[in-house]
N, C-alpha and C. Protein backbone atom coordinates (compact mmCIF):
# COMPACT_ATOMS: atom_id res chain seq x y z
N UNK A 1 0.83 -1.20 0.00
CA UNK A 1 0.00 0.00 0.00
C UNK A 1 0.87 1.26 0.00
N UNK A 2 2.19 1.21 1.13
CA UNK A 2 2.72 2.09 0.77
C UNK A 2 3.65 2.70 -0.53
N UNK A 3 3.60 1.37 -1.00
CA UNK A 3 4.40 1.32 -2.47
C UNK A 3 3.52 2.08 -3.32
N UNK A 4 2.32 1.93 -3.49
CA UNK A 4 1.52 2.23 -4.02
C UNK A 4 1.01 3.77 -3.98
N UNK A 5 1.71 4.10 -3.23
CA UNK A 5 0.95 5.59 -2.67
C UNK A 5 1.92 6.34 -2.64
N UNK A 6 3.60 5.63 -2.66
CA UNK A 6 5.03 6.13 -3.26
C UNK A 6 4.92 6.18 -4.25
N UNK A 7 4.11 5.30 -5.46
CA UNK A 7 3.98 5.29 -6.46
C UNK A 7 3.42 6.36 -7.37
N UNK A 8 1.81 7.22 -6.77
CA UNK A 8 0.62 7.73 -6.58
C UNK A 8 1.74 9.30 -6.96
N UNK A 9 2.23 9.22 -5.66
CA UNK A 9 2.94 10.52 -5.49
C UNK A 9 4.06 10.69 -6.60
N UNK A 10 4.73 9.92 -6.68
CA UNK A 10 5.78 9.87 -7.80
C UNK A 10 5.43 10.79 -9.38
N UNK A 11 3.66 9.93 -9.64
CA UNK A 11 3.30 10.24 -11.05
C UNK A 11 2.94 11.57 -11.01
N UNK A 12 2.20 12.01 -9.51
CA UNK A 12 1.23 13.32 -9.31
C UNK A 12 3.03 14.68 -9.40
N UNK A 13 3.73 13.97 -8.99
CA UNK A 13 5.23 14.71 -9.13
C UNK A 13 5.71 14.88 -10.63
N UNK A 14 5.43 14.23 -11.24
CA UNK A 14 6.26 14.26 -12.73
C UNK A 14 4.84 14.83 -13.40
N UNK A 15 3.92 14.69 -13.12
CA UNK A 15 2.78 15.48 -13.78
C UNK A 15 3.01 17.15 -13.50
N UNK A 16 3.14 17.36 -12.00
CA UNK A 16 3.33 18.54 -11.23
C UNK A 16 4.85 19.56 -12.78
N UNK A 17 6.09 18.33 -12.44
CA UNK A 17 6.77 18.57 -13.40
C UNK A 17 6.74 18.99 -14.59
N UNK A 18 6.11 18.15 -15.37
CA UNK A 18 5.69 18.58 -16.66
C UNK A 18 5.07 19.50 -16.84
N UNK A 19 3.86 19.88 -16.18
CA UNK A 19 3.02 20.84 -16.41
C UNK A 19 3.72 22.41 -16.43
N UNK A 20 4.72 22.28 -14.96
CA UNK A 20 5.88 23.45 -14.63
C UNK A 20 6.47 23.71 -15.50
N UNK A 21 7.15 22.67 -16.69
CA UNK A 21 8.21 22.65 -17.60
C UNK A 21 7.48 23.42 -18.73
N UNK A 22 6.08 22.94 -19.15
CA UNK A 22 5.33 23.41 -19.86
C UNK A 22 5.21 25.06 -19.76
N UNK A 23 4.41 25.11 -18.40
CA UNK A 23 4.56 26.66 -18.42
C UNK A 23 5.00 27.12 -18.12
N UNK A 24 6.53 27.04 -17.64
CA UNK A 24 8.09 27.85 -18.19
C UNK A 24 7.93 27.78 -19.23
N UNK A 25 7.92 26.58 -20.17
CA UNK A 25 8.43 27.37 -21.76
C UNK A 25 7.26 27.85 -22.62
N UNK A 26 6.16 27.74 -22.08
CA UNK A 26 5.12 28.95 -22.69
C UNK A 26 5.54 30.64 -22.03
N UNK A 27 5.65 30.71 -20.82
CA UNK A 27 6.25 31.64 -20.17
C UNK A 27 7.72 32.55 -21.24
N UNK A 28 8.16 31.29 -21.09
CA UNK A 28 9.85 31.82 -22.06
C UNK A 28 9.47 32.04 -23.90
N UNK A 29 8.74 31.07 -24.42
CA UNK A 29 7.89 32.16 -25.56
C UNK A 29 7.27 33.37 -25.78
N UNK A 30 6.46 33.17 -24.58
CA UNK A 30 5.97 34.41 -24.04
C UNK A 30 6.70 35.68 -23.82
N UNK A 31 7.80 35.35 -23.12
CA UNK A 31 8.58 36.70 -23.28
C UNK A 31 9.66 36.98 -24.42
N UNK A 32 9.85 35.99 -25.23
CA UNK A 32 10.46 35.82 -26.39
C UNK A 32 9.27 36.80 -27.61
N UNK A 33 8.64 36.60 -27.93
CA UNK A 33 7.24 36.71 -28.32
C UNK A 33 6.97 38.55 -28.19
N UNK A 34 7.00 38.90 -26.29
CA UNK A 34 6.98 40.52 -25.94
C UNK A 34 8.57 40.71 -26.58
N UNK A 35 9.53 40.21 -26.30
CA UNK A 35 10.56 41.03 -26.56
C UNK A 35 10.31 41.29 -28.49
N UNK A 36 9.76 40.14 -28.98
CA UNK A 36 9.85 40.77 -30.54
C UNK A 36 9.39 41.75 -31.03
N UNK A 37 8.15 41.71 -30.18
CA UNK A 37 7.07 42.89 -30.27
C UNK A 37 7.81 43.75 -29.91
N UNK A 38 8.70 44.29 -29.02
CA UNK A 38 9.32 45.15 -28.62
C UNK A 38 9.87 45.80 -29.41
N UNK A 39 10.57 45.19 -30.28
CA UNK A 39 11.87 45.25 -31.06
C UNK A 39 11.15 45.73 -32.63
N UNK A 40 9.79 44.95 -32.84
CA UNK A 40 9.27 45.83 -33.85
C UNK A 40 8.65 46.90 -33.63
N UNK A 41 8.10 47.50 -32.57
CA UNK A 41 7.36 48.49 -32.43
C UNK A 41 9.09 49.87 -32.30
N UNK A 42 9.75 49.30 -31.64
CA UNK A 42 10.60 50.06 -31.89
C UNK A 42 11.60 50.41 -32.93
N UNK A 43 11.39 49.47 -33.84
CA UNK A 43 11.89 49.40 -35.84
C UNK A 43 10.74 50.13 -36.01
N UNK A 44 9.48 50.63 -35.93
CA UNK A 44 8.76 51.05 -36.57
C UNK A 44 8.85 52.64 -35.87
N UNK A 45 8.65 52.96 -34.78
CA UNK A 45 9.10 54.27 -34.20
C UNK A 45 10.52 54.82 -34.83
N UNK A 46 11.13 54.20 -34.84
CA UNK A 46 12.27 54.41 -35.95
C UNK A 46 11.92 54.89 -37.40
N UNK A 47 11.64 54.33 -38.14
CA UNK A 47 11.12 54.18 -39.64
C UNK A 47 10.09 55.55 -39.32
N UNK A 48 8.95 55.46 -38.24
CA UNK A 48 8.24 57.12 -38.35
C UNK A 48 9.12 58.27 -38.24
N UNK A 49 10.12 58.36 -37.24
CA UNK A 49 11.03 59.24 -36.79
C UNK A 49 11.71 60.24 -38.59
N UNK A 50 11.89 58.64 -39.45
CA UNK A 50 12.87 58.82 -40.49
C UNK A 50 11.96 59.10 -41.77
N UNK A 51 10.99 58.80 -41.65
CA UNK A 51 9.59 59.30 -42.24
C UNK A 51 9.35 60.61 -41.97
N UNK A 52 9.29 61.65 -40.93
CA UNK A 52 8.71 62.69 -40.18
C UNK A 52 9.67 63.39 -40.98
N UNK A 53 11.30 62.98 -40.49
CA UNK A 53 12.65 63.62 -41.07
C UNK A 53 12.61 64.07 -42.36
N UNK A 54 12.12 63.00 -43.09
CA UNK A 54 12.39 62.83 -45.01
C UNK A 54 10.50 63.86 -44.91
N UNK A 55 9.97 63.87 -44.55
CA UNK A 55 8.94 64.64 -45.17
C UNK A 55 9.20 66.18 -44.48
N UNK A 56 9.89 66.57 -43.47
CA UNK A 56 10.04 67.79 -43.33
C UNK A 56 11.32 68.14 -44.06
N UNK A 57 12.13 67.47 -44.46
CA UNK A 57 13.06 68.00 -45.63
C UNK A 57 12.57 68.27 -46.82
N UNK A 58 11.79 67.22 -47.09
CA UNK A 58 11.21 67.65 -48.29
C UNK A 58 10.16 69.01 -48.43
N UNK A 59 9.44 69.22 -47.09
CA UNK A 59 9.08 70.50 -46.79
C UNK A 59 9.30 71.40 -47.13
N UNK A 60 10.73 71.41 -46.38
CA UNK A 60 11.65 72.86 -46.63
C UNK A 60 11.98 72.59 -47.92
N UNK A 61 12.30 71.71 -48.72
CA UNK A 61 12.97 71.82 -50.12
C UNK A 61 11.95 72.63 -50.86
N UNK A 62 10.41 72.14 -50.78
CA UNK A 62 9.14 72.62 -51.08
C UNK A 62 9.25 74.26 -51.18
N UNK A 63 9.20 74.29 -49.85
CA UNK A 63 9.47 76.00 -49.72
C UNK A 63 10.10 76.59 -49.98
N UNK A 64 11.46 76.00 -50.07
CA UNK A 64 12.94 76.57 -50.67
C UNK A 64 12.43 77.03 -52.34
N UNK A 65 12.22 75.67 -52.97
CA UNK A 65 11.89 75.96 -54.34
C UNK A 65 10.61 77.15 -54.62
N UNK A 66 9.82 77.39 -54.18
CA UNK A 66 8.67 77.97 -54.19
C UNK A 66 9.40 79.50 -53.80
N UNK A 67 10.13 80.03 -53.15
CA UNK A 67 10.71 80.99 -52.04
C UNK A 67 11.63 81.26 -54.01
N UNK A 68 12.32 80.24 -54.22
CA UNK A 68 12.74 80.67 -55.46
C UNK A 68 12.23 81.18 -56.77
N UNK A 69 10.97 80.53 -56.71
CA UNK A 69 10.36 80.47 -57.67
C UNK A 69 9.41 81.88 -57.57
N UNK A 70 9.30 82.32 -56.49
CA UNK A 70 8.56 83.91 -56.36
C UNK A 70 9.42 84.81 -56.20
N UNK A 71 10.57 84.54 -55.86
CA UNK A 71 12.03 85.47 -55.91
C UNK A 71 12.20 85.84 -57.37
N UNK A 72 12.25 85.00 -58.73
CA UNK A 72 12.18 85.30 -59.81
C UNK A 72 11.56 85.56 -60.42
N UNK A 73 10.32 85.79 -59.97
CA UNK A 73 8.70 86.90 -60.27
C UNK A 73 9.12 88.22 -60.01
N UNK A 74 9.43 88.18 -58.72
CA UNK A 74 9.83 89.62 -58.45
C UNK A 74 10.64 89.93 -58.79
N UNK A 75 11.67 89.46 -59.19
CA UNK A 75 13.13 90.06 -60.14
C UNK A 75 12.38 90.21 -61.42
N UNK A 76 11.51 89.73 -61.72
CA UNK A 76 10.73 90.01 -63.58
C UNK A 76 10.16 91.08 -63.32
N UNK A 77 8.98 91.07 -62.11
CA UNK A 77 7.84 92.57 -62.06
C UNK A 77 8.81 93.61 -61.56
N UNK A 78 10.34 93.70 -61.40
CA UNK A 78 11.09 94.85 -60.98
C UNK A 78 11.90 94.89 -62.13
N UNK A 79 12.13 94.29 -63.04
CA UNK A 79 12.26 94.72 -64.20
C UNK A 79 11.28 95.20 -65.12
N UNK A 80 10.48 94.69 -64.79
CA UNK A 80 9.17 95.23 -66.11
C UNK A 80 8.91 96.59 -65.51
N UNK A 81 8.84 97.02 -64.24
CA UNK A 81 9.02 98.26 -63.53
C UNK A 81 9.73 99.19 -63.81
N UNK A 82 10.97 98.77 -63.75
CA UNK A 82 12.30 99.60 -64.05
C UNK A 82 11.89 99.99 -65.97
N UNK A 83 11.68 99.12 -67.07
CA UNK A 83 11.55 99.17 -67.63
C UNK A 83 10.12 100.33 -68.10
N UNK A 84 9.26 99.76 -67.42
CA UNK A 84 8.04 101.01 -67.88
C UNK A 84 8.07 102.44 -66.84
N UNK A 85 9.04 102.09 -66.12
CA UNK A 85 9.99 103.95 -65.67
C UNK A 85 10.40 104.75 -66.60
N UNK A 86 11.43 103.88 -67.11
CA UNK A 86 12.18 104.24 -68.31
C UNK A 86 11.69 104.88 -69.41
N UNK A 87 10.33 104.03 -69.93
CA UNK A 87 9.58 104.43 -71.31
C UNK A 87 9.02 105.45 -70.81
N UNK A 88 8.28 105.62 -69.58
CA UNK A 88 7.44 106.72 -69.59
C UNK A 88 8.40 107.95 -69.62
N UNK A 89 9.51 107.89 -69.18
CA UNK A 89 10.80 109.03 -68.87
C UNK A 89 10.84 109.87 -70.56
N UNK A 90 10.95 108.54 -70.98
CA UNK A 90 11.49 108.54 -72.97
C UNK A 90 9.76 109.06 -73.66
N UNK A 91 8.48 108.75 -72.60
CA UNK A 91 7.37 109.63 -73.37
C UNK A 91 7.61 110.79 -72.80
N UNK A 92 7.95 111.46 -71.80
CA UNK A 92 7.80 112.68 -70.98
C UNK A 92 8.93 113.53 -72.52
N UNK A 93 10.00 113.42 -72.53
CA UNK A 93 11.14 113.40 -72.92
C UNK A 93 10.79 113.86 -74.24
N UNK A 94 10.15 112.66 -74.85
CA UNK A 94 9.46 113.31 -76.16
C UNK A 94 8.55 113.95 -76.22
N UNK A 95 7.66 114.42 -75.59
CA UNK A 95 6.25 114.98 -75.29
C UNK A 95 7.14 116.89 -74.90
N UNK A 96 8.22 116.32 -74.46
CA UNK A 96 8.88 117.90 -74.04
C UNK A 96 9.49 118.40 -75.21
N UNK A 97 9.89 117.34 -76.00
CA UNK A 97 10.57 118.06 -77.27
C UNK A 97 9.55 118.59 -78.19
N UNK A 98 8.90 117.61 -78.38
CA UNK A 98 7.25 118.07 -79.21
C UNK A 98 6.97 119.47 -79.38
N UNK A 99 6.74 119.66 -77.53
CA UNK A 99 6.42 121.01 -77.14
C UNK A 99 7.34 122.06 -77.86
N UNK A 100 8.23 121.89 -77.12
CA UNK A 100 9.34 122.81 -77.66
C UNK A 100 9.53 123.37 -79.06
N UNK A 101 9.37 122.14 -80.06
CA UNK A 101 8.97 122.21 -81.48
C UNK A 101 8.03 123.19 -81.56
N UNK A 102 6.73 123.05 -81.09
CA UNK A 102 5.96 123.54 -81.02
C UNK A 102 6.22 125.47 -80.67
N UNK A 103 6.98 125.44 -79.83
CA UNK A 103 7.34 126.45 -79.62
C UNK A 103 8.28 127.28 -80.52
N UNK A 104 9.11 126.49 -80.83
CA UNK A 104 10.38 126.98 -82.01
C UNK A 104 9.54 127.14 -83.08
N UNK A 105 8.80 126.18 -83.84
CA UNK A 105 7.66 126.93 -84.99
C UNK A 105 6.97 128.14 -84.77
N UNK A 106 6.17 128.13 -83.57
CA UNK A 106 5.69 129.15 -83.00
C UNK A 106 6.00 130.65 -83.27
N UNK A 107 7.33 130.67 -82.74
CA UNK A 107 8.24 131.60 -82.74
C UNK A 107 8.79 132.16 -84.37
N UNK A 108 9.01 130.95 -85.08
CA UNK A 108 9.37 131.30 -86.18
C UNK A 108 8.03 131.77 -87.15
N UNK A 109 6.85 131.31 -86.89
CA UNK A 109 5.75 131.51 -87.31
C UNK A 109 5.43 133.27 -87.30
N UNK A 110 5.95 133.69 -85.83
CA UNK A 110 5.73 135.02 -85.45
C UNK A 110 6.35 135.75 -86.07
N UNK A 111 8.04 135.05 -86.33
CA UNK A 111 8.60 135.91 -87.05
C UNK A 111 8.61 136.77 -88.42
N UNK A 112 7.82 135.60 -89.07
CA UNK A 112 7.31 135.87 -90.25
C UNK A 112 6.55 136.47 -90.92
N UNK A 113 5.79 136.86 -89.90
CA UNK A 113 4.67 137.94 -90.27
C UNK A 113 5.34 139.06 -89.98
């Protein structure tokens, strides 16, 4: 009987065992398993970081080009400026000689009588 109940205990022990062994190594997957997760969530916080990076460069490149691209508007409308200064200077200019003509005939007109 007591063999039997040495026996009893023996199996209820290696059951006890196994079951332990079992869930240690579900346990040790388990944290095998969190650590991967770990390791990708933090490859991916990475990859956003370098994502965020590459789209605010490209940002500023955005703006850079654009910042250029209205910089050489205004170098055109300050030439076309400078330019219709100029002409109106060259109508004043002629509009004064005109006159003047006008005047020198004038004069010679008077003389003549």
């Amino acid at each position: 009987l007591l063999n039997a109940a040495s026996s009893k205990a023996d199996k209820e022990i290696l059951e006890i065992q196994e079951r332990t062994a079992v869930a240690a190594g579900k346990a040790d997957y388990l944290q095998w398993r969190i650590l991967q997760e770990e390791h990708r969530v933090k490859a991916l916080e990475a990859e956003a970081q370098r994502l965020r990076e590459l789209l605010r460069a490209r940002t500023l490149a955005l703006e850079g080009k654009q910042q250029r691209h209205a910089m050489k508007h205004l170098q055109r409308l300050s030439t076309m400026q400078t330019q219709l200064i100029e002409f109106r200077q060259k109508c004043v200019d002629a509009l004064a000689r005109q006159n003047n003509l006008r005047t020198v005939v004038a004069i010679l007109e008077a003389e003549r009588v």
